[in-house]
Protein backbone atom coordinates (compact mmCIF):
# COMPACT_ATOMS: atom_id res chain seq x y z
CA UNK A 1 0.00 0.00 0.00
CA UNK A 2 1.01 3.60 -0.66
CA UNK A 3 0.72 5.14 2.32
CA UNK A 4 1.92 8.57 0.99
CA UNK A 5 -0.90 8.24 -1.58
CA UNK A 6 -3.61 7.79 1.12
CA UNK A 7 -2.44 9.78 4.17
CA UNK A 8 -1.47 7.32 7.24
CA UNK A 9 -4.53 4.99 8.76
CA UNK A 10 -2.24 2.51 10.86
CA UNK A 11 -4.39 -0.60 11.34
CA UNK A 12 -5.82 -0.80 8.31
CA UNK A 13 -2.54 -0.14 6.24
CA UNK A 14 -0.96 -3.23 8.92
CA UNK A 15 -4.02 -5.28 8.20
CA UNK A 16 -3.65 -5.31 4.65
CA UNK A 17 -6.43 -7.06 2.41
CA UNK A 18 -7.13 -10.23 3.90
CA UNK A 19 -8.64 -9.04 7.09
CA UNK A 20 -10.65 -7.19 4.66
CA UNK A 21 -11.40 -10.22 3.08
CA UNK A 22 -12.41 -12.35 6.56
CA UNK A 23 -14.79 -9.40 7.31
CA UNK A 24 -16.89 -9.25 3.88
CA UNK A 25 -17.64 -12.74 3.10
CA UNK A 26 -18.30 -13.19 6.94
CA UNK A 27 -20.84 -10.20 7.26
CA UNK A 28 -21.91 -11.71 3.53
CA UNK A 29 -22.92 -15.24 4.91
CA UNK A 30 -24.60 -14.49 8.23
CA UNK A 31 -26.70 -11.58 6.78
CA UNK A 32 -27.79 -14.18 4.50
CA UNK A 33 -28.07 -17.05 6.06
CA UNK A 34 -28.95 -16.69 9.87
CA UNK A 35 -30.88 -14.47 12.16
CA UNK A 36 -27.87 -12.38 13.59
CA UNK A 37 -28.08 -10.72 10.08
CA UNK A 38 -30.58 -8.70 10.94
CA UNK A 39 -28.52 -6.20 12.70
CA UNK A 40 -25.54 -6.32 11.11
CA UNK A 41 -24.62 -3.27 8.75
CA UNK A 42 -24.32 -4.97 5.82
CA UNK A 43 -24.63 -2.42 3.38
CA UNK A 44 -22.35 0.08 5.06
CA UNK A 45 -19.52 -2.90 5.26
CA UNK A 46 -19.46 -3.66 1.62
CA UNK A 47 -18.68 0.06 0.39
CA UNK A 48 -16.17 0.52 3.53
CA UNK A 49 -14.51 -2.77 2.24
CA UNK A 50 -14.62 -0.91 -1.16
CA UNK A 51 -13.03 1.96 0.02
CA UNK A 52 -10.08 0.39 2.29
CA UNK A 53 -9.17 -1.80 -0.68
CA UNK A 54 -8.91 1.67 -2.72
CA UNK A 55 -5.89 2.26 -0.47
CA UNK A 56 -3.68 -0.95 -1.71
CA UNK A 57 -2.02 -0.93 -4.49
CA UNK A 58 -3.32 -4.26 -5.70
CA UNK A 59 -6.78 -3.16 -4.11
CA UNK A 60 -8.34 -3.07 -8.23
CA UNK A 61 -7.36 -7.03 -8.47
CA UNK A 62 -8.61 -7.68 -4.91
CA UNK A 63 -11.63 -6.04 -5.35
CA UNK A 64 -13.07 -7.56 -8.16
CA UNK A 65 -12.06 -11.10 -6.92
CA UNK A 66 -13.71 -9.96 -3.26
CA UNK A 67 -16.70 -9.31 -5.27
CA UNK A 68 -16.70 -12.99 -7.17
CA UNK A 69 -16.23 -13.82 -3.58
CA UNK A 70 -18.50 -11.81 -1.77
CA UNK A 71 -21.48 -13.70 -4.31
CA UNK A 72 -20.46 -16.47 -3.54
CA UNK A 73 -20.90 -16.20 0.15
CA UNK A 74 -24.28 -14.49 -0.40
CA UNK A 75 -25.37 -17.50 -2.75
CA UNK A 76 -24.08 -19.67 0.24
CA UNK A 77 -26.13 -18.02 2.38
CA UNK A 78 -29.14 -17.65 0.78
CA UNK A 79 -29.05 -21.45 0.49
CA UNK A 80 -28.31 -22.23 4.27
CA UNK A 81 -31.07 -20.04 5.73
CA UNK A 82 -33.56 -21.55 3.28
CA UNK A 83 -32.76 -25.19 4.62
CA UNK A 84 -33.06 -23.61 7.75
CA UNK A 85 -36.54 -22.43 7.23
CA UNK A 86 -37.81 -25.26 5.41
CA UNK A 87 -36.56 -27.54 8.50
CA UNK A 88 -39.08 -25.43 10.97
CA UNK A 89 -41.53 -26.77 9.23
CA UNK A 90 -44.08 -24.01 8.14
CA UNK A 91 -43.79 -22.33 11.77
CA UNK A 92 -41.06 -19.58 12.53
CA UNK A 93 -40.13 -18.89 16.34
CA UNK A 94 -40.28 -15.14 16.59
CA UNK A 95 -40.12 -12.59 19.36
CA UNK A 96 -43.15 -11.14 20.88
CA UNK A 97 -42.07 -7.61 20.47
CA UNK A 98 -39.35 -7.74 18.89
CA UNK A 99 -38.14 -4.99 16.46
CA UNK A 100 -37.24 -7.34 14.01
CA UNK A 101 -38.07 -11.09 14.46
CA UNK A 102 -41.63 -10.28 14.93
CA UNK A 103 -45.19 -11.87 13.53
CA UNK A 104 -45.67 -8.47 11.63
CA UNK A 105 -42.56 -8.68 9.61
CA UNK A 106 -42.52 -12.26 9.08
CA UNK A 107 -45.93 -12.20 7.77
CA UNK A 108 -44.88 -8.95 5.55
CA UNK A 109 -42.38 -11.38 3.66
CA UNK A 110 -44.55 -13.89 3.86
CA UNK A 111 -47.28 -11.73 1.70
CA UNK A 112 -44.54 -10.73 -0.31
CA UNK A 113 -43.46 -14.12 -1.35
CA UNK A 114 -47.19 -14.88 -2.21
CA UNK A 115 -47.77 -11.94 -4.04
CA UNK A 116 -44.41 -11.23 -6.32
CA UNK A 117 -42.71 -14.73 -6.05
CA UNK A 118 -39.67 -14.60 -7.90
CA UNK A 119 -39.21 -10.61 -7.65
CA UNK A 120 -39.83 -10.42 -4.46
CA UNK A 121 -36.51 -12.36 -3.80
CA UNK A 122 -34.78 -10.36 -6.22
CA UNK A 123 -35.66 -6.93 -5.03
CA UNK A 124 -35.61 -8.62 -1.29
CA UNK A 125 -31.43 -8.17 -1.68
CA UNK A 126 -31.55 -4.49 -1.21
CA UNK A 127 -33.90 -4.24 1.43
CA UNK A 128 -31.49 -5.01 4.59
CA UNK A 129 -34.02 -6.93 7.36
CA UNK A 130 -35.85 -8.59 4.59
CA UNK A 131 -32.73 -9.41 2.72
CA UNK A 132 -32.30 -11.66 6.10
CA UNK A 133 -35.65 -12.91 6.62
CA UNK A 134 -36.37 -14.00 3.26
CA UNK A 135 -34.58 -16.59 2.43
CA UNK A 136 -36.19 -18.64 6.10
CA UNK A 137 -39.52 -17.55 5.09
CA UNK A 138 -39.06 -18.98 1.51
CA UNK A 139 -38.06 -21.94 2.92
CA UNK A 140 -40.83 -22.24 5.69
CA UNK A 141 -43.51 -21.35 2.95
CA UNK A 142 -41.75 -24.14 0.88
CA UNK A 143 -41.30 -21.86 -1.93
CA UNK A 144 -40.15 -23.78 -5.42
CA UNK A 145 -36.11 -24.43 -4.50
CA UNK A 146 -35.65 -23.48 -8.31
CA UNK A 147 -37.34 -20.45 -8.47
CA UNK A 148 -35.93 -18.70 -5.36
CA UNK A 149 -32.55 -20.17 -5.95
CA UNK A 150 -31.74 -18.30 -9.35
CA UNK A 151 -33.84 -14.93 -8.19
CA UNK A 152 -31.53 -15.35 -4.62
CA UNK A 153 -28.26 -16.19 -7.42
CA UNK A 154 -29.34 -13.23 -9.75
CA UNK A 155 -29.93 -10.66 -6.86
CA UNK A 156 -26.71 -11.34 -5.21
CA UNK A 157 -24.72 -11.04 -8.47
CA UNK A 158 -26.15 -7.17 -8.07
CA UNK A 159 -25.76 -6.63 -4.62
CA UNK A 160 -22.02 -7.19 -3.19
CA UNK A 161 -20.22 -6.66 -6.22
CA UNK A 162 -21.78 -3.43 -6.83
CA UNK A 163 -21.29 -1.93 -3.39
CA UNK A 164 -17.78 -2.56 -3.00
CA UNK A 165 -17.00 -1.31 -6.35
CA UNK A 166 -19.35 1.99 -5.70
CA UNK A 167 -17.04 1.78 -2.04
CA UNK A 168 -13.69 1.39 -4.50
CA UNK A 169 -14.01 4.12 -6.96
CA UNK A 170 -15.49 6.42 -4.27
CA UNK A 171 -11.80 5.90 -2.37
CA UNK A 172 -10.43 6.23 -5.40
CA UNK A 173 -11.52 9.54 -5.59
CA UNK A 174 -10.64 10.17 -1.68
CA UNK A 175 -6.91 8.66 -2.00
CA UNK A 176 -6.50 11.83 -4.78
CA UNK A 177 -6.46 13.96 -1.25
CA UNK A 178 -3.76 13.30 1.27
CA UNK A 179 -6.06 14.13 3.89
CA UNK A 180 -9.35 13.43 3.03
CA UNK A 181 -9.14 9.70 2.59
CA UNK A 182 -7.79 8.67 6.57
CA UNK A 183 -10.44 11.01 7.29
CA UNK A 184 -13.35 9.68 5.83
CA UNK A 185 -11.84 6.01 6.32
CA UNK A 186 -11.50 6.20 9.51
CA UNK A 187 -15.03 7.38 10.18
CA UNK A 188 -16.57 5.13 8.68
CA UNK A 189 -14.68 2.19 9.87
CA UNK A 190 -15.62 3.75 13.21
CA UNK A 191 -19.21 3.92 12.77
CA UNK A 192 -19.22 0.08 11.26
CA UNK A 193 -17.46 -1.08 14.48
CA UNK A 194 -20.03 0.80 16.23
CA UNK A 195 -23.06 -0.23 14.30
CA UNK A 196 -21.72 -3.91 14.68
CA UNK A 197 -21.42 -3.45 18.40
CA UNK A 198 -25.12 -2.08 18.72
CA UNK A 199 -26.13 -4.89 16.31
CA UNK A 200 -24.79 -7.68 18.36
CA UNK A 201 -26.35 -5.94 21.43
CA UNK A 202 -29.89 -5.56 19.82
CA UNK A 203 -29.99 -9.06 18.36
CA UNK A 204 -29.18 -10.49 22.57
CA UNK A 205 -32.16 -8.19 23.34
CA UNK A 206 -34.56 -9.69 20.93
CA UNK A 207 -33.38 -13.18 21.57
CA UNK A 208 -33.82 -12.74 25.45
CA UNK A 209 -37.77 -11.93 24.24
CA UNK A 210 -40.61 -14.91 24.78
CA UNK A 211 -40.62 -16.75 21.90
CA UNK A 212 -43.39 -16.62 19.61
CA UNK A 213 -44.62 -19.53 16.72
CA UNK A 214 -45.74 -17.61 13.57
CA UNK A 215 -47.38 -19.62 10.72
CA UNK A 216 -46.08 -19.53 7.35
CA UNK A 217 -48.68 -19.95 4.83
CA UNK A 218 -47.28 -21.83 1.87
CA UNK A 219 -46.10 -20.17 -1.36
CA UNK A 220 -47.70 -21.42 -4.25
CA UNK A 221 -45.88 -21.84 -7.61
């Protein structure tokens, strides 16, 4: 890495891209594939990833294999919390009150999925709590393993690739000012750390909630 080129940022420079790597398709998997997801910042990772990888000099060739990679781990994901969901049968344990894991937004997806089928998968990607709860609910409402597996494939080929390279040529731009890139870098690594933090803390709140069976009604092909 050029450290001239993007003004000093210690850790990350240290770190280099494979921690970068460990985070993404991490964050990528369980905001797919399990309940944690749900209060991860998933979003805000990719396009920090994006922009810490702008820093390295071989960030171009790591980025575009992180987003092959990246993809993958959402396809991964997608297909782990649907066996997940279509082992509970067609009933969900939710959390009576909870912000997230609740009867209200399982039955939202659950509408969704009944209504729109195979675009409600695709356009469930950008949505971040429903990106998570989809893919159980699909499962639970036995949705056709086909059809939501290439909408889940398609929608992920359009999700993590394009926000690390929006995150990439954004730091791009930044690492043209000395200053400007540690700046915004380190703000924004700062805010995912805290966002992950507050996550992890919300999602022990809603599991310490009275568990609640919600009944998925089956998605017909």
């Amino acid at each position: 890495m050029d450290v001239s080129a993007s003004g000093t940022f210690g850790p990350l420079v240290s770190a280099g891209p494979a921690l970068v790597w460990v985070i993404v398709l991490a964050f990528v998997f369980i905001e797919c594939a399990v309940i944690l997801g749900l209060f991860l910042p998933g979003d805000s990772m990719l396009i920090t990833a994006g922009i810490v990888l702008a820093g390295h000099q071989s960030g171009a060739g790591h980025v575009w294999a992180l987003s092959v990679g990246a993809m993958v781990a959402a396809i991964c994901g997608n297909q782990v919390g649907y066996v997940i969901g279509h082992r509970t049968g067609n009933r969900i344990l939710a959390r009576k009150g909870g912000k997230y894991l609740n009867y209200a937004n399982l039955h939202r997806v659950n509408i969704l999925l009944e209504r729109h089928g195979f675009w409600a998968v695709l356009v469930a990607r950008w949505v971040p709590w429903v990106r998570t709860l989809c893919p159980l609910v699909a499962g639970a409402a036995k949705m056709n393993h086909t059809k939501y597996t290439v909408a889940s494939t398609i929608g992920a080929v359009f999700w993590a690739p394009v926000l690390l390279l929006i995150g990439f040529y954004c730091g791009s731009f930044l690492d043209r000012v000395s200053w400007l890139m540690p700046v915004v870098l380190g703000g924004m690594v700062a805010l995912l750390v805290i966002g992950t933090g507050i996550g992890i803390w919300h999602y022990r709140q809603e599991m310490a909630r009275p568990p609640e069976e919600v009944a998925v009604e089956e998605v017909l092909d």
